[in-house]
N, C-alpha and C. Protein backbone atom coordinates (compact mmCIF):
# COMPACT_ATOMS: atom_id res chain seq x y z
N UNK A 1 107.13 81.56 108.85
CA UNK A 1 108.20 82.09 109.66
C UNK A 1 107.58 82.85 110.83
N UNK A 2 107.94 82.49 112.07
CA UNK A 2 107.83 83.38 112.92
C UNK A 2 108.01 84.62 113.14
N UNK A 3 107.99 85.55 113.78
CA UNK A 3 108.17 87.10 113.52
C UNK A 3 107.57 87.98 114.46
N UNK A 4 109.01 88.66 115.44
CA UNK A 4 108.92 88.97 116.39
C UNK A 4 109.86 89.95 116.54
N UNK A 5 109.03 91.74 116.46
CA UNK A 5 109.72 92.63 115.99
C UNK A 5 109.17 93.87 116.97
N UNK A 6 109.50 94.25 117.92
CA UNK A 6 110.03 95.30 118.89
C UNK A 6 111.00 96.08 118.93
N UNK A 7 110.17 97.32 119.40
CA UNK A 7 110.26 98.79 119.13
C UNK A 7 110.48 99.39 120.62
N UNK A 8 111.02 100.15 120.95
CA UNK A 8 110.86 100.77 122.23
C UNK A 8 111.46 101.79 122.77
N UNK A 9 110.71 103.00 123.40
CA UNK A 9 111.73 104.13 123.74
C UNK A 9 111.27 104.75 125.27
N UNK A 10 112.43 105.16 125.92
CA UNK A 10 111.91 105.46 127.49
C UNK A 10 111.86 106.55 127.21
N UNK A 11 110.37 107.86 127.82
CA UNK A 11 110.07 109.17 128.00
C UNK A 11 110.36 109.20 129.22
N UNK A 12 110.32 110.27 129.60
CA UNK A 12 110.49 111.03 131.05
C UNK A 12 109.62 111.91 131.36
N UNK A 13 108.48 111.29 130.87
CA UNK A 13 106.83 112.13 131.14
C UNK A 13 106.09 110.79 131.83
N UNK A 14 104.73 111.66 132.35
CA UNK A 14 104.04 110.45 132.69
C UNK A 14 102.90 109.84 131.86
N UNK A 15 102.42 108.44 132.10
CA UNK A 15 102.20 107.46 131.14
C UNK A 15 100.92 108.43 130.47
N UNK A 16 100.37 108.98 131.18
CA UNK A 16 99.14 109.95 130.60
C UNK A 16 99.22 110.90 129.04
N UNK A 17 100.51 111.30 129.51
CA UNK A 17 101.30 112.30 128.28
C UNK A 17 101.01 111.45 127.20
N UNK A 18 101.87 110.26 127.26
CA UNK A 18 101.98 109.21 126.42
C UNK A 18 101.14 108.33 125.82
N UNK A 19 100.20 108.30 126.51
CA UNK A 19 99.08 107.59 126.06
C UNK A 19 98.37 108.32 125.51
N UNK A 20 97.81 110.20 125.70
CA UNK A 20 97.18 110.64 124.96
C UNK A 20 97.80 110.62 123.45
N UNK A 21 99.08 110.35 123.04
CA UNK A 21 99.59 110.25 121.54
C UNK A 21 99.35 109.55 121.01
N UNK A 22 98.75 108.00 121.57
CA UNK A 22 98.52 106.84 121.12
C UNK A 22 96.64 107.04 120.47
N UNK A 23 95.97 107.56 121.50
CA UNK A 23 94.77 108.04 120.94
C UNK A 23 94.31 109.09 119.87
N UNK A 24 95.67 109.94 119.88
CA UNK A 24 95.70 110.84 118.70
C UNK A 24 96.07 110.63 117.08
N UNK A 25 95.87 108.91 117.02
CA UNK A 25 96.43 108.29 115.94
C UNK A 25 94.98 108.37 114.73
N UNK A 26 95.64 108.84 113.94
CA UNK A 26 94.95 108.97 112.18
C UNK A 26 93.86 109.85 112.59
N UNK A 27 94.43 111.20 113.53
CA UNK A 27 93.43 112.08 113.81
C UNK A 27 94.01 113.44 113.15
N UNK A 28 93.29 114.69 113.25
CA UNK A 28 93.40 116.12 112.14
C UNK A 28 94.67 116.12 113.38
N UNK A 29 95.09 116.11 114.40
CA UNK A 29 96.22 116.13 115.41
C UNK A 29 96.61 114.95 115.69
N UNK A 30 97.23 114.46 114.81
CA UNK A 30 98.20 112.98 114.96
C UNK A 30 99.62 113.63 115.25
N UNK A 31 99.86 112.77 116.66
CA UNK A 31 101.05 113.48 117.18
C UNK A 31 102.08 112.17 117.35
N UNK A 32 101.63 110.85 116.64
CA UNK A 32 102.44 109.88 116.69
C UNK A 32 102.50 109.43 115.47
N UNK A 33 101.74 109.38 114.56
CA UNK A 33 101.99 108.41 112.70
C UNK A 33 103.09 109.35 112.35
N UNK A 34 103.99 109.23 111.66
CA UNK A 34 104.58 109.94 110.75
C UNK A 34 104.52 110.02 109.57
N UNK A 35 103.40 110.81 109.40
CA UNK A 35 102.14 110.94 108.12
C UNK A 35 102.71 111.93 107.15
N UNK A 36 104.29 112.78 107.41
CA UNK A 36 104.75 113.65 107.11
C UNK A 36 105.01 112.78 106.02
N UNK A 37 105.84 111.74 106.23
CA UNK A 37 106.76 111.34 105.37
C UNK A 37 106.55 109.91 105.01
N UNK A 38 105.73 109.05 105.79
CA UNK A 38 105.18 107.64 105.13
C UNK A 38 103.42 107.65 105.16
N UNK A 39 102.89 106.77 104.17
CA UNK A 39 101.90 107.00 103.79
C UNK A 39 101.09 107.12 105.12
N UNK A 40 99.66 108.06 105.30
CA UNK A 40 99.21 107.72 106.28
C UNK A 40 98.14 106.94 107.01
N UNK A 41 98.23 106.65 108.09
CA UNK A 41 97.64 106.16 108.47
C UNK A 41 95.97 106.52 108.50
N UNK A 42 94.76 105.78 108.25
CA UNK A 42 93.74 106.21 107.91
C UNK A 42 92.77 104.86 108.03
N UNK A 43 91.37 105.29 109.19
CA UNK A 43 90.48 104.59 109.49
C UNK A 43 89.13 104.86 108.44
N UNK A 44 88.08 104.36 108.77
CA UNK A 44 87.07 103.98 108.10
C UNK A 44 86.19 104.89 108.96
N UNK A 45 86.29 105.03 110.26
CA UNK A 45 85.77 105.60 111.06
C UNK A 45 86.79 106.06 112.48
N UNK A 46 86.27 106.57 113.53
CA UNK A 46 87.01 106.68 114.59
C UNK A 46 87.76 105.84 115.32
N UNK A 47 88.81 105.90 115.93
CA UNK A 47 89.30 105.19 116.63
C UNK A 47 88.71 104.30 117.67
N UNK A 48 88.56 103.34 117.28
CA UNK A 48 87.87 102.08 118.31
C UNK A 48 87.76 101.12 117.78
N UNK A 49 87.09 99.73 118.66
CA UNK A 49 87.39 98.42 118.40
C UNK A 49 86.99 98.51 116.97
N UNK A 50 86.86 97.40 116.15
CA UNK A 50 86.89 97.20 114.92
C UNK A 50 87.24 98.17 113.93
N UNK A 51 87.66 99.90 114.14
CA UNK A 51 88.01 100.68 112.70
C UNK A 51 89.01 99.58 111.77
N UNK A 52 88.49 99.80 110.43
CA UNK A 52 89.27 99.26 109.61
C UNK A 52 90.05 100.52 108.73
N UNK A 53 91.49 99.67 108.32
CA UNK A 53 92.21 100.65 107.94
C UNK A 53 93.64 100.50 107.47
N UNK A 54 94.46 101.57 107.49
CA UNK A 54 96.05 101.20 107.49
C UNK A 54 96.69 102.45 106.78
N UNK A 55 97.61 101.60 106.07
CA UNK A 55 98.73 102.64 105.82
C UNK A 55 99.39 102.13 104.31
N UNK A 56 99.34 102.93 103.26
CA UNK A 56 100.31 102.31 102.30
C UNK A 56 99.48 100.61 101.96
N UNK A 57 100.19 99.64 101.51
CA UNK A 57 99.52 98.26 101.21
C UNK A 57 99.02 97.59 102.68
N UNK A 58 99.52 98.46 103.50
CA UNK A 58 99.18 97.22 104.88
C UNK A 58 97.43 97.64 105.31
N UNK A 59 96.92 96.47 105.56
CA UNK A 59 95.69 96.74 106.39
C UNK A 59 95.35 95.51 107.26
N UNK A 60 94.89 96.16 108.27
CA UNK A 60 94.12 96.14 109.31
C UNK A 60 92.92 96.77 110.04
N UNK A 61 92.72 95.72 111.15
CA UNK A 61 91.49 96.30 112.14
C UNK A 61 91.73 96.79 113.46
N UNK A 62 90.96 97.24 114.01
CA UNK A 62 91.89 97.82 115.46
C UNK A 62 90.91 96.42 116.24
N UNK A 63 91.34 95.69 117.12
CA UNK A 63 90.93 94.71 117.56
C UNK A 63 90.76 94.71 118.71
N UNK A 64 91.72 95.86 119.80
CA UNK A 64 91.80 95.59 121.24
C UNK A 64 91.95 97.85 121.21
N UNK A 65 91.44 97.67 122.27
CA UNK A 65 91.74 99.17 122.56
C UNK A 65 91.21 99.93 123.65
N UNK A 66 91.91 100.21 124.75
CA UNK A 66 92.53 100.86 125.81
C UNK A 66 92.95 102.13 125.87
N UNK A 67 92.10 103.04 125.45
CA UNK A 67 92.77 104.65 125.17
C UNK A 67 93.26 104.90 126.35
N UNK A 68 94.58 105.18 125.91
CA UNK A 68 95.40 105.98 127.08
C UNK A 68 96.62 104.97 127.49
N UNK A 69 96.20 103.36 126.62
CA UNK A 69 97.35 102.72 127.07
C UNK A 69 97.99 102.13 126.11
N UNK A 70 96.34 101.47 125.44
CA UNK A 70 97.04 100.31 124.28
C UNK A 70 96.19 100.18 122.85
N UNK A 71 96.86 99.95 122.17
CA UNK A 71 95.91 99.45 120.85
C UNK A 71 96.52 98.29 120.77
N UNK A 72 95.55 97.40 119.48
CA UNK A 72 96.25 96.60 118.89
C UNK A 72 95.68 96.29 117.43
N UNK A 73 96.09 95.79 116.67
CA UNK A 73 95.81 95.80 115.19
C UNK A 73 96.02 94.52 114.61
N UNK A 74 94.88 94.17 114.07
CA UNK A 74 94.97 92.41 113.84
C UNK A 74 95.26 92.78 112.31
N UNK A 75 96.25 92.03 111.39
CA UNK A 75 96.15 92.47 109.89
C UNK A 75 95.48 91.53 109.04
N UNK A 76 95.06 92.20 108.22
CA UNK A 76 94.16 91.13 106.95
C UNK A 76 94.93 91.39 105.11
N UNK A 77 96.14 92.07 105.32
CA UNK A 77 96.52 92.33 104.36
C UNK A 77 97.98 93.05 104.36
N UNK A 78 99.43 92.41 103.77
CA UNK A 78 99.09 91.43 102.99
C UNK A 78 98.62 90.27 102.87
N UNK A 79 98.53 89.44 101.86
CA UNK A 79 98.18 88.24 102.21
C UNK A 79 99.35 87.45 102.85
N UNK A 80 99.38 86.53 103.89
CA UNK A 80 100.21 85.72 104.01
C UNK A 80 100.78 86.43 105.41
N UNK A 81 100.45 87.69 105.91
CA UNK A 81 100.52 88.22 107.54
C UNK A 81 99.76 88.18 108.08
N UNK A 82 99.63 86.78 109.48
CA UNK A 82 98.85 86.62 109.91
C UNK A 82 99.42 86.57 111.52
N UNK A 83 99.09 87.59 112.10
CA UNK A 83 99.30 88.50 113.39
C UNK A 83 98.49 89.57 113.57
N UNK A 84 99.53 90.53 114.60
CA UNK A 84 98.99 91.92 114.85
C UNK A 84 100.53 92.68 115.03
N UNK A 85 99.63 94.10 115.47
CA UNK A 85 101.12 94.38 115.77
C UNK A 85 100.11 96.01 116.69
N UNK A 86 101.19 96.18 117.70
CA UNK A 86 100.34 96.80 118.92
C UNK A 86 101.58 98.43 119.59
N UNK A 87 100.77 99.09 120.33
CA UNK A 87 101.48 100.52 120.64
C UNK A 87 100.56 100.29 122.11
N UNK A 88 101.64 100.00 122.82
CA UNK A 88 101.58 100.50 124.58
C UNK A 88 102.30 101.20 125.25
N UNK A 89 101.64 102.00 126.42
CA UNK A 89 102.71 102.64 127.33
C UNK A 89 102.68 101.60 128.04
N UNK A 90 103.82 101.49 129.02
CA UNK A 90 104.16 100.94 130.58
C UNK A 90 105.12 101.63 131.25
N UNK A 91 104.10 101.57 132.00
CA UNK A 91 104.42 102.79 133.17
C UNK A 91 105.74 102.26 134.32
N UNK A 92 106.84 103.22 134.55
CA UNK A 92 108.08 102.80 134.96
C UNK A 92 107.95 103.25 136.75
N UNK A 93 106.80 103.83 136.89
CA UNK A 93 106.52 104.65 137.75
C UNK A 93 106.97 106.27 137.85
N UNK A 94 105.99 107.11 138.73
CA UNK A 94 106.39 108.62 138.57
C UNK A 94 106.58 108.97 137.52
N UNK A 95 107.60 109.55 136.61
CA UNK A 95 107.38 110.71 135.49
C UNK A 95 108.34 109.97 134.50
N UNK A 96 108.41 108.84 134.20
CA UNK A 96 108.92 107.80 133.13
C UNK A 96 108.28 106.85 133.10
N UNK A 97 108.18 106.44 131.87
CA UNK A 97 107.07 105.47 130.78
C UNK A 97 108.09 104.94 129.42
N UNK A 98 107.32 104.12 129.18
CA UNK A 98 107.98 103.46 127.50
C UNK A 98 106.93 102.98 126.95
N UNK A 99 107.18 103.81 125.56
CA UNK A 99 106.59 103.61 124.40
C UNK A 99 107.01 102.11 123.81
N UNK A 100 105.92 101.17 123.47
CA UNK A 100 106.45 100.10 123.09
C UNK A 100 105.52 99.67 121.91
N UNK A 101 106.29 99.58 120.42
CA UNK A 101 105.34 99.16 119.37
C UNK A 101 106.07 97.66 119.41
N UNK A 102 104.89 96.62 119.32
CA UNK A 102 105.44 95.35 118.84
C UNK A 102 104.36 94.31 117.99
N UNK A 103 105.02 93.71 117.24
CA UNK A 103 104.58 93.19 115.92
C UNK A 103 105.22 91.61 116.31
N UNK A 104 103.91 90.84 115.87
CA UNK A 104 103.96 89.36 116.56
C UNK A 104 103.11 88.95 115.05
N UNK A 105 103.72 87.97 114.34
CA UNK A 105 103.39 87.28 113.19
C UNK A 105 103.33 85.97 112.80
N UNK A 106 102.94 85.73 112.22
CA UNK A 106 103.51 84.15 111.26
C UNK A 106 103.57 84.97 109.77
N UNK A 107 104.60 84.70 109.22
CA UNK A 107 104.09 84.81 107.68
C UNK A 107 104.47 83.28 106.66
N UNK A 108 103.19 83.28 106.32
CA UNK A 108 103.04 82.89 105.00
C UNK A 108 103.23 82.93 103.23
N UNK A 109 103.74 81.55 102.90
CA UNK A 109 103.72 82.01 101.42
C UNK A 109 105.21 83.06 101.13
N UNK A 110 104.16 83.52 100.09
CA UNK A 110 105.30 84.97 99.57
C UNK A 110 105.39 85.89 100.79
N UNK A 111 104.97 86.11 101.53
CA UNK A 111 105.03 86.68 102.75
C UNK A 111 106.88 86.52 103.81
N UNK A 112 106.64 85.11 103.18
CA UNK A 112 108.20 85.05 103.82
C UNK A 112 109.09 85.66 103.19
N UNK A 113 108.75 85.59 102.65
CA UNK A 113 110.14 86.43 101.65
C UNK A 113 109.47 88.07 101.71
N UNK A 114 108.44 88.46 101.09
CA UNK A 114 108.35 89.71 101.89
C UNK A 114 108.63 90.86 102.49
N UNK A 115 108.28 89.87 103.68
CA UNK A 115 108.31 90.22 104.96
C UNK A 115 110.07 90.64 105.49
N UNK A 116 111.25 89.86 105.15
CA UNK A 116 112.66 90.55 105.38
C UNK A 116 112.90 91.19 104.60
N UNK A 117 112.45 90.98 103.07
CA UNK A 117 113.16 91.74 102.36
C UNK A 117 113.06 93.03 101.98
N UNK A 118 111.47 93.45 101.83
CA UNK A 118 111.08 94.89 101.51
C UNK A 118 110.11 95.38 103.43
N UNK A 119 109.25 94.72 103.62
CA UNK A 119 108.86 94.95 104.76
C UNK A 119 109.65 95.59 105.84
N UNK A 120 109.92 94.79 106.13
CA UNK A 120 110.78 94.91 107.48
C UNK A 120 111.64 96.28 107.60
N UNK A 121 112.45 96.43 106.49
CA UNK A 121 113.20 97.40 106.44
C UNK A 121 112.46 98.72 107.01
N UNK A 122 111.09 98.94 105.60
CA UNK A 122 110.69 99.86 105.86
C UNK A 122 109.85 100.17 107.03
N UNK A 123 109.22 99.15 107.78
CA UNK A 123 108.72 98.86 109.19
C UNK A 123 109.50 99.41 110.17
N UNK A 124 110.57 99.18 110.58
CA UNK A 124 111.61 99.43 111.37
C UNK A 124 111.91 100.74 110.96
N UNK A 125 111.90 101.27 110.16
CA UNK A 125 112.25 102.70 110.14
C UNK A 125 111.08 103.85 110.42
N UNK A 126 109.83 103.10 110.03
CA UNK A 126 108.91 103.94 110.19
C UNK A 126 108.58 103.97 111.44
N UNK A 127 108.75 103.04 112.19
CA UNK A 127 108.89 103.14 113.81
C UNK A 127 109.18 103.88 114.65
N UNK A 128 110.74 104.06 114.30
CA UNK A 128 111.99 104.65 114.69
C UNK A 128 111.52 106.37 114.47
N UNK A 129 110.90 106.30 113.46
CA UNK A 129 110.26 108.06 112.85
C UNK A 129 109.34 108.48 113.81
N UNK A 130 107.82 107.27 114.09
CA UNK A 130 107.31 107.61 115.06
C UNK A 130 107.30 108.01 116.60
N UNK A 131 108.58 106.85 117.08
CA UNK A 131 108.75 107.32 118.39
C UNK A 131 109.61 108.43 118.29
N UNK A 132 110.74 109.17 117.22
CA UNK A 132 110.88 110.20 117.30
C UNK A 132 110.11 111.43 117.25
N UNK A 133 108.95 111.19 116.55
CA UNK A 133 107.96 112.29 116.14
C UNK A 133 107.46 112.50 117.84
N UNK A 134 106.97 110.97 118.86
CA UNK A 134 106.20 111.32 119.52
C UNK A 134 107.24 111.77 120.78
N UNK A 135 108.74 111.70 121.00
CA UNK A 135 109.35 112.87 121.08
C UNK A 135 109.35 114.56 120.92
N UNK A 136 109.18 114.78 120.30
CA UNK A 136 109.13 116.01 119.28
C UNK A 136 108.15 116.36 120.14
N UNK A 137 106.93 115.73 119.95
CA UNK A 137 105.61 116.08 120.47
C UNK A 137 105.55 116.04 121.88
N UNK A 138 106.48 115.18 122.49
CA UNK A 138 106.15 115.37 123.91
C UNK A 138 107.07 116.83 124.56
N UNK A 139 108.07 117.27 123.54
CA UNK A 139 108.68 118.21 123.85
C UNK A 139 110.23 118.16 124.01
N UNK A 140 110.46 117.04 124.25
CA UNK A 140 112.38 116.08 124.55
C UNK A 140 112.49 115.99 123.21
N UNK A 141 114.11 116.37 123.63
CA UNK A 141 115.31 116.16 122.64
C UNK A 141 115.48 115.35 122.48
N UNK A 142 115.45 114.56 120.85
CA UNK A 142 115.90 113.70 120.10
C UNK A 142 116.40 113.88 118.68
N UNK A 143 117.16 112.85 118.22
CA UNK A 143 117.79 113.52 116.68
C UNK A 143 116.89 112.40 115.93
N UNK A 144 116.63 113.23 115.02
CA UNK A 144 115.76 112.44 114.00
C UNK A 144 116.18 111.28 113.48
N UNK A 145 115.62 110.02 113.27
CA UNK A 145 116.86 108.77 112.80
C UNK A 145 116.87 108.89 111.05
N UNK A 146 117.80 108.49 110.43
CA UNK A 146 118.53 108.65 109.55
C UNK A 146 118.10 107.05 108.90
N UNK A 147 117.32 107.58 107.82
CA UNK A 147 117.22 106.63 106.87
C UNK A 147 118.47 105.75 106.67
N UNK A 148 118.53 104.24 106.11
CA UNK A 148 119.46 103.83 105.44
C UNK A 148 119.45 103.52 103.74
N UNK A 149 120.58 103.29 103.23
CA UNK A 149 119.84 103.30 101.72
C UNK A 149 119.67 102.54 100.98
N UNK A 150 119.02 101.34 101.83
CA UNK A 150 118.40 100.17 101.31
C UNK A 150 116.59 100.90 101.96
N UNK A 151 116.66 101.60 102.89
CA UNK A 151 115.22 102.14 102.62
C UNK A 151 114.74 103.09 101.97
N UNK A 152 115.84 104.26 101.72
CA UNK A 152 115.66 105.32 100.64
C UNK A 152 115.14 104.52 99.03
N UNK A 153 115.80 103.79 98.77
CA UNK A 153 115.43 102.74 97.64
C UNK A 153 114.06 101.89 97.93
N UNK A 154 113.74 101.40 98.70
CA UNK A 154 112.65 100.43 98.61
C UNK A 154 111.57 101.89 99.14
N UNK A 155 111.78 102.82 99.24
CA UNK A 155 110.38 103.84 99.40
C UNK A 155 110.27 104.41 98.10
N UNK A 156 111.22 104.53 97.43
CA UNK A 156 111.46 105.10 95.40
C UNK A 156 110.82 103.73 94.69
N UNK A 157 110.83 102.47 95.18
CA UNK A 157 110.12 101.58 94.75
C UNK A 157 109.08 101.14 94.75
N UNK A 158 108.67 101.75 96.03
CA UNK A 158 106.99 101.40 96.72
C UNK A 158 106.63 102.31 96.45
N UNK A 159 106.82 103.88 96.05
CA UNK A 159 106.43 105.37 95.44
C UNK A 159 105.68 104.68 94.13
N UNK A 160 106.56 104.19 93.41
CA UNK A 160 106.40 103.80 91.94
C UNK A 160 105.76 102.94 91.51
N UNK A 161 105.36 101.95 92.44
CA UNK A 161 104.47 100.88 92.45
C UNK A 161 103.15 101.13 92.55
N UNK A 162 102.85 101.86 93.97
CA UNK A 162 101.63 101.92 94.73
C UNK A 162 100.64 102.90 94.06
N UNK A 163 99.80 102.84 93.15
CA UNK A 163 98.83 103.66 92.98
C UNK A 163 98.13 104.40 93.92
N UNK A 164 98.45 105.44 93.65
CA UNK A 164 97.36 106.31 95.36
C UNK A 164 96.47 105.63 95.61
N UNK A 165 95.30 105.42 94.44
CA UNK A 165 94.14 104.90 95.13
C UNK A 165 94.29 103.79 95.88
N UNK A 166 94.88 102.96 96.35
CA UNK A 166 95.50 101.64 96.65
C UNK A 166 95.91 101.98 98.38
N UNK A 167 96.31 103.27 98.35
CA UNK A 167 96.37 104.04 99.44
C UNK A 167 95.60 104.20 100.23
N UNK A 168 94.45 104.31 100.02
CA UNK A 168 93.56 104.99 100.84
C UNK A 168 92.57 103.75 101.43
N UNK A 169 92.17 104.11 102.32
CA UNK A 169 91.13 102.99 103.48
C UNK A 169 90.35 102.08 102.29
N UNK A 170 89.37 103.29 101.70
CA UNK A 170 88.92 102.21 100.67
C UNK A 170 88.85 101.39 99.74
N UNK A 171 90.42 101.38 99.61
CA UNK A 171 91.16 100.13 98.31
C UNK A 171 91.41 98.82 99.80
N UNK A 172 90.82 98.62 100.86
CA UNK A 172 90.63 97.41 101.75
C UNK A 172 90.73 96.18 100.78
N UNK A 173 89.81 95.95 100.01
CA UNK A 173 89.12 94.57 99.48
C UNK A 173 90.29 93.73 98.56
């Protein structure tokens, strides 16, 4: 299945603001993961081409990277997601920019199924958390988005499933 899933929010700062949040990712000052409340995000090493890493069951590599504009993240896990999925500013000119996360796939296998049924949900929300967080952080008013409760449930499910250690960078293999 194809799979083509965009994210996007206009600031009213300039692209600089914005891009330093993107570099502040799975750092002691992460001002964009929302590490509060979904598992976090966590490299092998520093931010740059090849860190390996992720979040919760997902992993990846950082593959492309542009501090200040763009990342991108090729995945190797689960099995059967075979894409990336990427965080850019673009600049609107003067003192507005947009944050843009987007996720470009094929999935495979059990992957198709997956991928709408438990994925996605919680993907799309954790999104929605981040560009609010990187709100927050840039200083603008926004209301926090509001779980739905088909994701309150599939995070009580993935709680219960996921062994911490499974969590962390080095459960990769």
């Amino acid at each position: 299945m194809d799979v083509v899933n965009i994210h996007s929010k206009v600031f009213g700062v300039e692209a600089a603001r914005l891009g330093a949040l993107i570099d502040s990712l799975a750092s002691n000052d992460d001002r964009l993961w929302p590490g509060e409340t979904w598992p976090p995000i966590r490299f092998d090493r520093p931010l740059g081409i090849g860190a390996r890493g992720g979040h919760g069951p997902i992993r990846y590599r950082v593959s492309e990277y542009e501090p200040g504009r763009r990342i991108r993240f090729r995945f190797h896990r689960p099995a059967g997601f075979d894409g990336y999925h990427e965080l850019r500013v673009e600049s609107s000119g003067g003192e507005s920019c947009r944050l843009v996360h987007e996720l470009r796939m094929q999935t495979l296998g059990r992957a198709s199924l997956t991928w709408p049924l438990i994925f996605r949900p919680l993907h799309d929300a954790l999104v929605e958390d981040a560009l609010a967080k990187a709100a927050r952080n840039l200083e603008l008013e926004t209301e926090a988005p509001k779980w739905r409760l088909r994701v309150q449930v599939l995070r009580s499910l993935m709680r219960a499933v996921l062994r911490p250690d499974r969590q962390e960078v080095g459960a990769q293999t």
